[in-house]
PDB file of N, CA and C in Angstrom:
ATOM      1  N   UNK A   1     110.621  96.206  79.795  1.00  0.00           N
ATOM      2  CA  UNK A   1     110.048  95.398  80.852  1.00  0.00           C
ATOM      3  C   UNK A   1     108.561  95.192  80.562  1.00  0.00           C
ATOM      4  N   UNK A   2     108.033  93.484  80.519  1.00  0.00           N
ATOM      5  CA  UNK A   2     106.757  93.997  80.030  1.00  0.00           C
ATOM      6  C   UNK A   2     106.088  94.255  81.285  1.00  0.00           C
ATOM      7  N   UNK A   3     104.443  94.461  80.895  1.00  0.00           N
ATOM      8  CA  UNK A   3     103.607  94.480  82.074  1.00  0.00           C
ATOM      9  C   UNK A   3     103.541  93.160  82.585  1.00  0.00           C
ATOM     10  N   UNK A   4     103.121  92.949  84.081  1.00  0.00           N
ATOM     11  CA  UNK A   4     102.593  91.974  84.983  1.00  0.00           C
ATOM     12  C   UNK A   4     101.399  91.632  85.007  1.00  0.00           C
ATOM     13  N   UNK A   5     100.616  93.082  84.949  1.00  0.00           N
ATOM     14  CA  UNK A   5      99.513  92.008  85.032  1.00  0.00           C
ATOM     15  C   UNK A   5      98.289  93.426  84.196  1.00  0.00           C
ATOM     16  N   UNK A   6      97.055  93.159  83.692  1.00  0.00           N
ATOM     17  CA  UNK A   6      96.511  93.866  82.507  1.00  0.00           C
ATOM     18  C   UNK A   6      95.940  95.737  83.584  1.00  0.00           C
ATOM     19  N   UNK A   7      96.060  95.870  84.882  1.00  0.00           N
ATOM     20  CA  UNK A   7      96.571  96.570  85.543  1.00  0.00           C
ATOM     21  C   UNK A   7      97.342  97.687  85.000  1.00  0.00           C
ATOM     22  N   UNK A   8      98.338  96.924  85.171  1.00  0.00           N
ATOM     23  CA  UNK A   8      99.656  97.417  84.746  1.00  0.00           C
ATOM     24  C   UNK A   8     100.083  98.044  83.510  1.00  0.00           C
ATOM     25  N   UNK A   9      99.338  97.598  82.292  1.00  0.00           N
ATOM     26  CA  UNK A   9      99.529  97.481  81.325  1.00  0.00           C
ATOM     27  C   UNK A   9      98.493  98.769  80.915  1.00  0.00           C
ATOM     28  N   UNK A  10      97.332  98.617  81.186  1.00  0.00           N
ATOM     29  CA  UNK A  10      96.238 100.077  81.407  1.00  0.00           C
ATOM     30  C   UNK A  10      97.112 101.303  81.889  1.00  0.00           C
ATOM     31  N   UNK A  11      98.122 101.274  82.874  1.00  0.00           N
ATOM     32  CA  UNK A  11      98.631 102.323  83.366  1.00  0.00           C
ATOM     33  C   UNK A  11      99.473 102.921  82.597  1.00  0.00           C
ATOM     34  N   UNK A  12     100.449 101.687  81.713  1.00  0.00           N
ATOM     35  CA  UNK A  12     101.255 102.470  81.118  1.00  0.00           C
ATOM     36  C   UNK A  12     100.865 102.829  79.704  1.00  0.00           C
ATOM     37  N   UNK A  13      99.416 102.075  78.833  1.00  0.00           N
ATOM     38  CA  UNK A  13      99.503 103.361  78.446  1.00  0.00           C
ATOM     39  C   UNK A  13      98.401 104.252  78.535  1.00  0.00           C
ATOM     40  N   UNK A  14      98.155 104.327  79.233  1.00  0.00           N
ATOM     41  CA  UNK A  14      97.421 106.074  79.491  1.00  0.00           C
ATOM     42  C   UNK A  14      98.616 106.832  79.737  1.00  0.00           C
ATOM     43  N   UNK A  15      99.777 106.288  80.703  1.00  0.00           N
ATOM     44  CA  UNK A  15     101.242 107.638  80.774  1.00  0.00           C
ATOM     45  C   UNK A  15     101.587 107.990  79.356  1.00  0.00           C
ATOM     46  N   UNK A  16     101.720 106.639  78.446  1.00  0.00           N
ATOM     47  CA  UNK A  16     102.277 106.570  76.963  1.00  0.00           C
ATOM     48  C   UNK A  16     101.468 108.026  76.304  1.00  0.00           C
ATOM     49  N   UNK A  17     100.128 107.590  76.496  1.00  0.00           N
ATOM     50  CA  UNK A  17      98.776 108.265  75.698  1.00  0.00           C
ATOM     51  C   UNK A  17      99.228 109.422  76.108  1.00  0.00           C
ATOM     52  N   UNK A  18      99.693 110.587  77.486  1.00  0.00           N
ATOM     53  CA  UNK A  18      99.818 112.067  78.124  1.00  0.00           C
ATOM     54  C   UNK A  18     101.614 111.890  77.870  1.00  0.00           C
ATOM     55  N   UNK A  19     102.007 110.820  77.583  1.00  0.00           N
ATOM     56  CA  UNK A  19     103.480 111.407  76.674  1.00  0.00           C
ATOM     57  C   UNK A  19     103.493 111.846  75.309  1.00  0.00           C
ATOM     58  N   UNK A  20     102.536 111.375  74.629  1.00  0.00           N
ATOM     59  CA  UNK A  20     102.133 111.642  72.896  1.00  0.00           C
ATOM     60  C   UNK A  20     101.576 112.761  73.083  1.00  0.00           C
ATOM     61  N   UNK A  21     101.044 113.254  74.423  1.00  0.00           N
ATOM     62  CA  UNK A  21      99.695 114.635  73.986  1.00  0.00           C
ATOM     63  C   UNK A  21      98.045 113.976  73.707  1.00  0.00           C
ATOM     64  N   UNK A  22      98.178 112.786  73.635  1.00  0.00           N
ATOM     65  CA  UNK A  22      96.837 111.927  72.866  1.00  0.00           C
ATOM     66  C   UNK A  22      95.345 112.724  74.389  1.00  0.00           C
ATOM     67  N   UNK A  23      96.082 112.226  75.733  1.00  0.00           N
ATOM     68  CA  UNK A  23      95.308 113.240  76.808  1.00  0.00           C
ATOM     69  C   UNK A  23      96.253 114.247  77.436  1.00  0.00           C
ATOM     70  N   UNK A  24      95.615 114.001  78.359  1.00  0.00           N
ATOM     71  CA  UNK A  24      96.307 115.932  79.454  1.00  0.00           C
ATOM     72  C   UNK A  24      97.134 114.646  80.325  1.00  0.00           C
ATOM     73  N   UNK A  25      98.287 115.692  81.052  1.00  0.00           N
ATOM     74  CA  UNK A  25      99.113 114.623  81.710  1.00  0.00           C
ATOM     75  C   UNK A  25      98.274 114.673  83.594  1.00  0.00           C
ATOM     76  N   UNK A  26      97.125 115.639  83.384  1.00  0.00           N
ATOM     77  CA  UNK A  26      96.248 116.177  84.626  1.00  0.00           C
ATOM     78  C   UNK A  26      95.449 115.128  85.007  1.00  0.00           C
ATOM     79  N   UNK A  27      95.092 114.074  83.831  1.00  0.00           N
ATOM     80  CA  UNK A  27      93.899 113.294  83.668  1.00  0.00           C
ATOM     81  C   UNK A  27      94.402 112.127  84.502  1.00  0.00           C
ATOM     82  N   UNK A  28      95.706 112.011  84.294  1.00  0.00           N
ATOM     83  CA  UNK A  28      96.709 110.692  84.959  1.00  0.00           C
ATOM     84  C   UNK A  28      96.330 111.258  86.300  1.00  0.00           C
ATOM     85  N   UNK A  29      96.351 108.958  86.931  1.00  0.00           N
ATOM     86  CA  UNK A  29      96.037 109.005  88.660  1.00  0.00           C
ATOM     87  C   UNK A  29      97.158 107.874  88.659  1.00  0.00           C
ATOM     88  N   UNK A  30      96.945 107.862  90.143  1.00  0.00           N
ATOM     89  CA  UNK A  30      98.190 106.495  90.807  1.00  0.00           C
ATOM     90  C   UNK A  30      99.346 106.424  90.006  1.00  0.00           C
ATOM     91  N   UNK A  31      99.069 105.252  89.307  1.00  0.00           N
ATOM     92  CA  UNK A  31     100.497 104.319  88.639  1.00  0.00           C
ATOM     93  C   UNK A  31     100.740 105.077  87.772  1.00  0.00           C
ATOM     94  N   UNK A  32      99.982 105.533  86.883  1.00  0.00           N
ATOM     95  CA  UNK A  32     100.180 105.921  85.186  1.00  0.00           C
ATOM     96  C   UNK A  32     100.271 107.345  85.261  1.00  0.00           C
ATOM     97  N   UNK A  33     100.267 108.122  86.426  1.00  0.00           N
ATOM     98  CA  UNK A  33     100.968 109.040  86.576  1.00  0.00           C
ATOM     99  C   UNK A  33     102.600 109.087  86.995  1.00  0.00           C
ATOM    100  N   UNK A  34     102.807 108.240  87.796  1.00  0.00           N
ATOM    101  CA  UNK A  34     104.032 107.705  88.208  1.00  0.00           C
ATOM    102  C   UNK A  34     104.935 107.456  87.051  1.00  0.00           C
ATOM    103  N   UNK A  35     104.265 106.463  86.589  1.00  0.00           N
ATOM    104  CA  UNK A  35     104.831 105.905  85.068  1.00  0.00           C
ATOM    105  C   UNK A  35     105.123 106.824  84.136  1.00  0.00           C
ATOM    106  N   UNK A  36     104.342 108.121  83.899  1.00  0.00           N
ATOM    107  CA  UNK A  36     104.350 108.804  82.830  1.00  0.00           C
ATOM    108  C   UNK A  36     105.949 109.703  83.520  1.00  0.00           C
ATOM    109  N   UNK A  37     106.331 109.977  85.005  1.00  0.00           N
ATOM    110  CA  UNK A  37     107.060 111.001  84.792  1.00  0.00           C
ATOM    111  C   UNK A  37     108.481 110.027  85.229  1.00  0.00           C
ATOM    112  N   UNK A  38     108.182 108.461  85.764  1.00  0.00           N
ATOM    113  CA  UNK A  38     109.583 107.760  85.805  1.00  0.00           C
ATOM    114  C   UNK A  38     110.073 106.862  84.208  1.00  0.00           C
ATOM    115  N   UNK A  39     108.509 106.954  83.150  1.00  0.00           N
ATOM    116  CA  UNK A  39     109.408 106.034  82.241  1.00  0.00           C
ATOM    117  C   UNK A  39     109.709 106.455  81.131  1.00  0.00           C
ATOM    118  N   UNK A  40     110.489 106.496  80.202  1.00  0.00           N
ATOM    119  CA  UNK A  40     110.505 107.207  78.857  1.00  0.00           C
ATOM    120  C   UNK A  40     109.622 106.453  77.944  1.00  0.00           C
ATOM    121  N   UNK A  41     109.632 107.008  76.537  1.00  0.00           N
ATOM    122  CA  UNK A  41     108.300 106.633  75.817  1.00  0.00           C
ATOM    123  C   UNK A  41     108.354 105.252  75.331  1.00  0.00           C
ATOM    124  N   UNK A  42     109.646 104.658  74.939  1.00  0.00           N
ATOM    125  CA  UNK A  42     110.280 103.773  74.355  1.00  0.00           C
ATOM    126  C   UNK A  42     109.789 102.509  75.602  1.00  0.00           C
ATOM    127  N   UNK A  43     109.965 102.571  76.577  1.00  0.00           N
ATOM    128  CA  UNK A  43     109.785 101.829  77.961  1.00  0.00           C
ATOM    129  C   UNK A  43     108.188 101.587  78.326  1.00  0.00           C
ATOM    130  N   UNK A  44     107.998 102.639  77.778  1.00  0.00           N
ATOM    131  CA  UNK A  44     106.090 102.790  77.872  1.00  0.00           C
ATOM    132  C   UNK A  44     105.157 102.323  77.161  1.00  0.00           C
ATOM    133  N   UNK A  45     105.891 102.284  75.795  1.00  0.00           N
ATOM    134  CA  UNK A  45     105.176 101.274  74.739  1.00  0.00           C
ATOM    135  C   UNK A  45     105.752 100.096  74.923  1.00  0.00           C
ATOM    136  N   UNK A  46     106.844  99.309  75.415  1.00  0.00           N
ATOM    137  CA  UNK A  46     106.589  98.028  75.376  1.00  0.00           C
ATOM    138  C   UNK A  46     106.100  97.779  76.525  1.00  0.00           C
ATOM    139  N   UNK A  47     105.924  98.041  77.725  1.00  0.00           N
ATOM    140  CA  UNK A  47     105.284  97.619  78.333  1.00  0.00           C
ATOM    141  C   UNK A  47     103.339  97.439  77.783  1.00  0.00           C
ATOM    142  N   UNK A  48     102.968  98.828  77.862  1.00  0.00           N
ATOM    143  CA  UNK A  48     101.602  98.571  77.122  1.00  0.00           C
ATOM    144  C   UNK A  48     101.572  98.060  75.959  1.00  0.00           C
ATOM    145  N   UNK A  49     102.420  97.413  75.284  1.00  0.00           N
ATOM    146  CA  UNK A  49     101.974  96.412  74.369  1.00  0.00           C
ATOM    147  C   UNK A  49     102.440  95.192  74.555  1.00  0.00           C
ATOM    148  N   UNK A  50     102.662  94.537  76.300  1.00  0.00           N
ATOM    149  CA  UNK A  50     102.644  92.989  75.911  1.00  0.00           C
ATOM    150  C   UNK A  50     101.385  92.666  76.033  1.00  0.00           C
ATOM    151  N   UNK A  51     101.382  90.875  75.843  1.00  0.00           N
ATOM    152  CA  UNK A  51     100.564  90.429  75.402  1.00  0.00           C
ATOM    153  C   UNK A  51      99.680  90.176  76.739  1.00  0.00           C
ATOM    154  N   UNK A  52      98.021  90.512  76.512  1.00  0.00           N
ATOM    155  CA  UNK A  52      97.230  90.256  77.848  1.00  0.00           C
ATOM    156  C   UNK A  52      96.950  88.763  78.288  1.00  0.00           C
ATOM    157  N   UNK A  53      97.297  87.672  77.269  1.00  0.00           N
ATOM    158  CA  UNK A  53      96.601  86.303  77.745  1.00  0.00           C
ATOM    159  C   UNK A  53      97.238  85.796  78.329  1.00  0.00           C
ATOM    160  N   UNK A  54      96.524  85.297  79.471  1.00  0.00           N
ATOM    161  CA  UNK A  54      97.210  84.606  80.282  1.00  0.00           C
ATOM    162  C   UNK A  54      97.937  85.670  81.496  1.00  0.00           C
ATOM    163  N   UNK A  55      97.487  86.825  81.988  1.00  0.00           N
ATOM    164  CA  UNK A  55      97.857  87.790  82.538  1.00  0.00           C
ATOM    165  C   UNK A  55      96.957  88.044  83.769  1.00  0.00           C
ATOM    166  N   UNK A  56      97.214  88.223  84.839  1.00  0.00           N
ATOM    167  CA  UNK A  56      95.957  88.145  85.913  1.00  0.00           C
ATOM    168  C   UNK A  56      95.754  89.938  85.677  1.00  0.00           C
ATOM    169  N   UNK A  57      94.483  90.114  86.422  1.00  0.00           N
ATOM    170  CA  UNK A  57      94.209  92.017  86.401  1.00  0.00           C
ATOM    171  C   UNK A  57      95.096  92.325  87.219  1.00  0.00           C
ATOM    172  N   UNK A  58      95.322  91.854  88.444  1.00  0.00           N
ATOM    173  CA  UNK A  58      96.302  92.461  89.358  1.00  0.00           C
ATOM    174  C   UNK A  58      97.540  91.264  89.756  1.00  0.00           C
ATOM    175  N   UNK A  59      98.678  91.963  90.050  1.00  0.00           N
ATOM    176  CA  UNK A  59      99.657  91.353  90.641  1.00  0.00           C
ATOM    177  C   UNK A  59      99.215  91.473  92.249  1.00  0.00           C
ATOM    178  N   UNK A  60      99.168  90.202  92.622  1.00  0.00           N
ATOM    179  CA  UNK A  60      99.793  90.720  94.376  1.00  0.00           C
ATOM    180  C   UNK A  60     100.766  91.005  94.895  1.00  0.00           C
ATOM    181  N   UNK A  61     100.883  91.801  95.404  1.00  0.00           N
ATOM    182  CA  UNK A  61     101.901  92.260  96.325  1.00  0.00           C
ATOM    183  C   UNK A  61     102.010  91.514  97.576  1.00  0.00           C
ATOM    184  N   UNK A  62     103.791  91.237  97.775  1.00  0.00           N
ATOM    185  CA  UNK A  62     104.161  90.516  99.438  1.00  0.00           C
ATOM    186  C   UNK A  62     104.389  91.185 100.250  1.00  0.00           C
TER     187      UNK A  62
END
């Protein structure tokens, strides 16, 4: 699933980054803590690697 919006994409990978060990999984807040313990690693890198252009910073929510 990719990311929505460059948000999104920051969150997952910093979870990605405390799934590798790269940081502490302590350092994770909000989303990318969420992310780190609902997504597996495979799910985590494609999301943090779609593409940012054309991507708003945030999605709104309805």
């Amino acid at each position: 699933m990719p990311a929505k919006s460059k948000a999104q994409q920051k969150a997952a990978g910093a979870a990605l980054a405390a799934k590798r060990g790269d940081i502490k999984k302590s350092e994770l807040k909000g989303a990318s803590k969420s992310m780190e313990k609902s997504m597996s690693e495979k799910e985590l890198d494609k999301m943090a690697s779609t593409k940012r252009k054309g991507k708003p910073e945030h999605v709104a929510h309805h």
